[in-house]
Protein backbone atom coordinates (compact mmCIF):
# COMPACT_ATOMS: atom_id res chain seq x y z
CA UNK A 1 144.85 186.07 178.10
CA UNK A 2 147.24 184.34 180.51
CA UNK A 3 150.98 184.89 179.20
CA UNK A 4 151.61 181.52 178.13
CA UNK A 5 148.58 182.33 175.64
CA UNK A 6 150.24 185.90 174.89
CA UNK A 7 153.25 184.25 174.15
CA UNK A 8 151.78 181.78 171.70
CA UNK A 9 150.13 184.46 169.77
CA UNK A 10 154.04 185.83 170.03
CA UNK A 11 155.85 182.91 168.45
CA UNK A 12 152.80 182.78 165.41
CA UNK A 13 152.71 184.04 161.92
CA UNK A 14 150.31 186.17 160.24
CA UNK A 15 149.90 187.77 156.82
CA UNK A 16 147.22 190.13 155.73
CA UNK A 17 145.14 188.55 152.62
CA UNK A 18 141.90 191.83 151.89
CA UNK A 19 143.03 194.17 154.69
CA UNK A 20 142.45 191.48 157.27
CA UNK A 21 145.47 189.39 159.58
CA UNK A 22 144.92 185.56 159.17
CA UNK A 23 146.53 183.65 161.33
CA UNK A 24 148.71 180.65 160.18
CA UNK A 25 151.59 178.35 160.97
CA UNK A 26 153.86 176.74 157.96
CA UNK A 27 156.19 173.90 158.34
CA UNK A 28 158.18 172.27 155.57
CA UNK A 29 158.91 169.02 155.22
CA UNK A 30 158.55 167.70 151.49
CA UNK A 31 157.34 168.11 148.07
CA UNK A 32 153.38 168.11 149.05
CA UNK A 33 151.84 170.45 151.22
CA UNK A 34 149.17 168.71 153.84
CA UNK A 35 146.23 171.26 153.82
CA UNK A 36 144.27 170.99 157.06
CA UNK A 37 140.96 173.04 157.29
CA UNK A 38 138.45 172.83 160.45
CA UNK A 39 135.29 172.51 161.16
CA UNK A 40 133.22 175.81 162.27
CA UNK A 41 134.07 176.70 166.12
CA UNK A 42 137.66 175.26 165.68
CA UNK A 43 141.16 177.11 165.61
CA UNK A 44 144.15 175.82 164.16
CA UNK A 45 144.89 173.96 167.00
CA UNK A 46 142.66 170.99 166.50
CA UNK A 47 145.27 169.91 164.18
CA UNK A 48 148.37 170.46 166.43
CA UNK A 49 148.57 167.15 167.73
CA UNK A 50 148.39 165.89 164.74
CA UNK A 51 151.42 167.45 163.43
CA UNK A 52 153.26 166.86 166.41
CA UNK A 53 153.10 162.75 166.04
CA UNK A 54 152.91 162.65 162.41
CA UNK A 55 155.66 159.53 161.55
CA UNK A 56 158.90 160.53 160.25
CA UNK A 57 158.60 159.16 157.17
CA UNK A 58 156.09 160.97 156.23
CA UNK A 59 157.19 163.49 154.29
CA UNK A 60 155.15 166.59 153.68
CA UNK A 61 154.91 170.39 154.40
CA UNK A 62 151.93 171.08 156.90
CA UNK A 63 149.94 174.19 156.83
CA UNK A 64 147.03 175.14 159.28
CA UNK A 65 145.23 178.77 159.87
CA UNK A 66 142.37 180.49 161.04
CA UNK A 67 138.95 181.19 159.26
CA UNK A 68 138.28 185.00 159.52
CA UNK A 69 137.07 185.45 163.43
CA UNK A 70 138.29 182.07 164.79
CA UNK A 71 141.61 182.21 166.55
CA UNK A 72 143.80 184.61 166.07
CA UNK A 73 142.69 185.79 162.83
CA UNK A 74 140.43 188.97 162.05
CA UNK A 75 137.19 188.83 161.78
CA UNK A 76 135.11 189.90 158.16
CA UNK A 77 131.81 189.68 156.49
CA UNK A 78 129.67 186.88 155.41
CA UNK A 79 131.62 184.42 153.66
CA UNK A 80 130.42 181.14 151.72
CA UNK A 81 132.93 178.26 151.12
CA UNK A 82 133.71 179.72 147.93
CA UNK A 83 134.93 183.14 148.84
CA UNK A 84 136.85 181.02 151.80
CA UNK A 85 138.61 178.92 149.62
CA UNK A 86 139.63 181.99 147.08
CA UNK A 87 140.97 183.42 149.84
CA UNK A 88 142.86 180.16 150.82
CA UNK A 89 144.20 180.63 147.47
CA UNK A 90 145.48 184.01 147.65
CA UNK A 91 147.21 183.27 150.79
CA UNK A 92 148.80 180.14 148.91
CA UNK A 93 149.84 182.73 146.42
CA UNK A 94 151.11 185.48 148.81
CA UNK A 95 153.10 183.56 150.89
CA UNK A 96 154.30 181.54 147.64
CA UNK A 97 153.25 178.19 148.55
CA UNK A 98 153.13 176.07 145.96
CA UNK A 99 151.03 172.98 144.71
CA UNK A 100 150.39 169.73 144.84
CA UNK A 101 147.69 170.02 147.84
CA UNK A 102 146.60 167.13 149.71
CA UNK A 103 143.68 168.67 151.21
CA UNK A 104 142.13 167.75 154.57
CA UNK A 105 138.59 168.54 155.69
CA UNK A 106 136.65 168.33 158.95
CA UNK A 107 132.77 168.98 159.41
CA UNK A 108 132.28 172.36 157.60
CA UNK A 109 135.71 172.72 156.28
CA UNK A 110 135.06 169.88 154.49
CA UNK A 111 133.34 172.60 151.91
CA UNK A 112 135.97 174.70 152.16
CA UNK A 113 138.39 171.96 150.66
CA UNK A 114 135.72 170.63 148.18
CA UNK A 115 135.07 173.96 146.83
CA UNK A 116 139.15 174.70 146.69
CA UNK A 117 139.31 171.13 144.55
CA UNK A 118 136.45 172.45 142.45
CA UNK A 119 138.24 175.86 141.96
CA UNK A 120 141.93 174.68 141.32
CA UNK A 121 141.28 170.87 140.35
CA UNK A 122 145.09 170.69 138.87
CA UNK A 123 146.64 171.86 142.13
CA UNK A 124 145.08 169.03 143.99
CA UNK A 125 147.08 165.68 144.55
CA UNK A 126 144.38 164.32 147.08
CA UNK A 127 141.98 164.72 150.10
CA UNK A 128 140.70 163.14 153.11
CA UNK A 129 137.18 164.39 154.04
CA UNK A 130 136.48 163.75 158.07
CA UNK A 131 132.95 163.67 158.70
CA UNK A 132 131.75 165.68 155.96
CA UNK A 133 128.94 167.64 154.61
CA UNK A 134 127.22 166.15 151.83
CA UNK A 135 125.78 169.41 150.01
CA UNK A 136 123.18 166.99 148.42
CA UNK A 137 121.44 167.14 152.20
CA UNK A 138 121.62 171.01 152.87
CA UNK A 139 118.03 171.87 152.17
CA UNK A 140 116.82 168.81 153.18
CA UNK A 141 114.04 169.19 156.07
CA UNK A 142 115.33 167.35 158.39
CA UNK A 143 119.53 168.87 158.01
CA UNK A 144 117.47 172.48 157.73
CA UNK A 145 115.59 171.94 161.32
CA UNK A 146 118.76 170.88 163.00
CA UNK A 147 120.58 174.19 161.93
CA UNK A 148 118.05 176.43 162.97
CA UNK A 149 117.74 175.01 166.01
CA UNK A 150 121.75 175.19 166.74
CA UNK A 151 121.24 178.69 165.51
CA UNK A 152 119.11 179.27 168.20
CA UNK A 153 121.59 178.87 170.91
CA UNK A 154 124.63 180.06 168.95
CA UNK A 155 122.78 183.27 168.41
CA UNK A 156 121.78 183.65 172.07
CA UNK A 157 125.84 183.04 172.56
CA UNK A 158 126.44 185.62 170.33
CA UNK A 159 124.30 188.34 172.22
CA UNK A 160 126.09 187.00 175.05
CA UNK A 161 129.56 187.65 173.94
CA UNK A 162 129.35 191.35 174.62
CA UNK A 163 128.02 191.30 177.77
CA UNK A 164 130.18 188.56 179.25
CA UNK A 165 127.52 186.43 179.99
CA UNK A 166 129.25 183.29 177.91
CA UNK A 167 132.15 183.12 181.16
CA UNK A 168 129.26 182.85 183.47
CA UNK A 169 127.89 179.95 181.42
CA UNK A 170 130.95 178.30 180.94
CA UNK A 171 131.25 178.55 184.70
CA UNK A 172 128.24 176.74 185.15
CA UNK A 173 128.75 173.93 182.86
CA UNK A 174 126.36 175.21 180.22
CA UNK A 175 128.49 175.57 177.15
CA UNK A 176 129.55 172.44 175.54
CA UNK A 177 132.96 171.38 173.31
CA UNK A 178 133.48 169.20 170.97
CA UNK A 179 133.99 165.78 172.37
CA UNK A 180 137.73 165.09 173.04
CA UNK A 181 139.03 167.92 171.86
CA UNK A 182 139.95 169.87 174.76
CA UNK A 183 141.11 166.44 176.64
CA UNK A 184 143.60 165.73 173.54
CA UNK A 185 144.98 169.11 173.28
CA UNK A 186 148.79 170.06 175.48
CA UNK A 187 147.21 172.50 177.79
CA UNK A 188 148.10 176.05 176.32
CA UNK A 189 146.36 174.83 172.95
CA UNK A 190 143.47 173.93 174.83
CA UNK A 191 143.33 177.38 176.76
CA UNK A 192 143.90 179.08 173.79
CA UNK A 193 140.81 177.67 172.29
CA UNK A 194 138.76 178.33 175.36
CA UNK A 195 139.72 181.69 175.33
CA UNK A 196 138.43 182.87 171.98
CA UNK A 197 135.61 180.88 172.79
CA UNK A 198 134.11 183.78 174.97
CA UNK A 199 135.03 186.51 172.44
CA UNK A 200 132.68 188.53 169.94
CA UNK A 201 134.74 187.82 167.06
CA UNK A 202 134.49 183.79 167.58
CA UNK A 203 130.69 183.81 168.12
CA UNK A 204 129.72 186.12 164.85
CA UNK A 205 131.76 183.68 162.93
CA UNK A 206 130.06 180.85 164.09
CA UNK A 207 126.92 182.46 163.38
CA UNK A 208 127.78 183.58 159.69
CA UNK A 209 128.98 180.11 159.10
CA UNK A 210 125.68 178.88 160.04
CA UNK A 211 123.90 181.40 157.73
CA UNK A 212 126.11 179.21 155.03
CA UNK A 213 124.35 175.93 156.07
CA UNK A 214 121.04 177.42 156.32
CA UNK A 215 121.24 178.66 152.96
CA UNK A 216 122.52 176.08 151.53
CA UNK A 217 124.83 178.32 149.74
CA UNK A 218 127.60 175.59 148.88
CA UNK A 219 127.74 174.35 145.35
CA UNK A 220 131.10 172.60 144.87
CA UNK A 221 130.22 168.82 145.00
CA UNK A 222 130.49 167.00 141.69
CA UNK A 223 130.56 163.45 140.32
CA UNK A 224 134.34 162.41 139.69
CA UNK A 225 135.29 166.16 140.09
CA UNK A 226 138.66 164.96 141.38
CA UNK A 227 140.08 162.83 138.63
CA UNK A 228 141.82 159.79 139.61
CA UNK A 229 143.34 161.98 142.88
CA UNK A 230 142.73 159.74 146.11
CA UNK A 231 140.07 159.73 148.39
CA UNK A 232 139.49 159.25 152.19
CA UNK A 233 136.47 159.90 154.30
CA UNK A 234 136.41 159.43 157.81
CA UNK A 235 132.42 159.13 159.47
CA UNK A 236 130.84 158.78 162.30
CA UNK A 237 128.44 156.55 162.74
CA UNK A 238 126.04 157.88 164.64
CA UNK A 239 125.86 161.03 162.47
CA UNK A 240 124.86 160.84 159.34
CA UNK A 241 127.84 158.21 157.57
CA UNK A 242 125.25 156.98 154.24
CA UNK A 243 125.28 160.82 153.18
CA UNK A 244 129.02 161.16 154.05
CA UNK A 245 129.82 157.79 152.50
CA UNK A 246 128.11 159.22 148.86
CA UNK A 247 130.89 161.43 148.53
CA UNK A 248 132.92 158.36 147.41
CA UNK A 249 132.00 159.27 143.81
CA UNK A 250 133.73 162.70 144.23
CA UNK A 251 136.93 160.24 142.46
CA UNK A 252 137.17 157.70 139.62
CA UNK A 253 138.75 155.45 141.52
CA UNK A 254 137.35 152.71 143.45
CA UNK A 255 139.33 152.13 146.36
CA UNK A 256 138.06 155.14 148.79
């Protein structure tokens, strides 16, 4: 860690939900709380820039954290979208956060936050879904093939995590990042991220959250399950958007 990095991790909050630290950062702002969960590989970060040009006029309390590995935040066990969003929950609780929720979910997190919805429907006062998972296409052949083969590579990355071979590749050019995210990020965020990257804790998480996807083992994705609550879902086109775009009929209303 460089000491700009140590002095982030300084400046943060944590709070221990099942003997573990999870890594968070609160700020209020209004009488809704923006929820903002991210997709597998991500730290809390990916939503910093967000936060930082959010209009004035909006007027809402932000929260972000850490999945169990990612970040700052302790690693666990094997954990399906269901026992992450319980433990979302709790942490709500804990730190005495209150409802409504406008939930926000990107990639795999977007499970996280349906499965939360499912779990505490009248605590929900929205959600915008950014490229989501349709759970309707998680044992299809063609979704199952593309996670094992990911798998592949992100277990090799694993095994490489303990013997620092992950630096070397980095090094090299051989380990990729999500597109834009480290060019949109201030500089310490993006270090940050790179960081953990390397570390053992980062790469089993990745792998167990794969594990979820290969198993399908995400259930939380219901016609109308969220009431008249707004909806927003943000795709890209060149992934799969028709799947994505059937999770209009999560709401009753028609103007997704």
């Amino acid at each position: 860690y460089s000491k700009d990095i140590e002095a982030l991790k300084t400046s943060s909050r944590f709070t221990t939900i099942n003997g573990k630290e999870i890594h968070y950062s609160y700020k209020s702002g209004g009488d809704y709380t923006l929820v903002m969960e991210s997709d597998t590989g991500y730290t809390m970060y990916e939503w910093q820039k967000v936060i930082d040009t959010m209009p004035s006029n909006i007027k809402v309390n932000t929260f972000i954290y850490d999945r169990a590995g990612f970040g700052e935040s302790e690693k666990g066990e094997y954990e399906n979208p269901e026992a992450q969003a319980r433990k979302l929950h709790l942490m709500f609780r804990k730190l005495n956060l209150g409802a409504p929720y406008i939930l926000v979910g990107d990639g795999y997190g977007s499970l996280v936050m349906t499965t939360f919805a499912q779990l505490y429907p009248e605590e929900v006062a929205g959600m915008i879904l950014i490229n989501p998972i349709n759970e309707k296409y998680l044992n299809s052949s063609e979704y199952v093939k593309a996670i094992k083969d990911g798998s592949i590579s992100r277990n090799m990355q694993k095994v490489g995590s303990y013997i620092g071979l992950n630096r070397v590749m980095d090094k090299l050019g051989l380990i990729s990042y999500p597109e834009g995210l480290i060019e949109n990020l201030e500089d310490i965020y993006a270090e940050d991220i790179i960081a953990h990257r390397f570390s053992k804790d980062y790469n089993t998480a990745v792998v167990n959250e794969m594990e979820v996807l290969k198993k399908g083992d995400s259930s939380s994705q219901s016609e109308g399950m969220l009431g008249d609550a707004p909806l927003a879902i943000v795709v890209n086109k060149d992934k799969h958007d028709s799947g994505q775009l059937e999770l209009k009929a999560l709401t009753k209303r028609d103007d997704v």
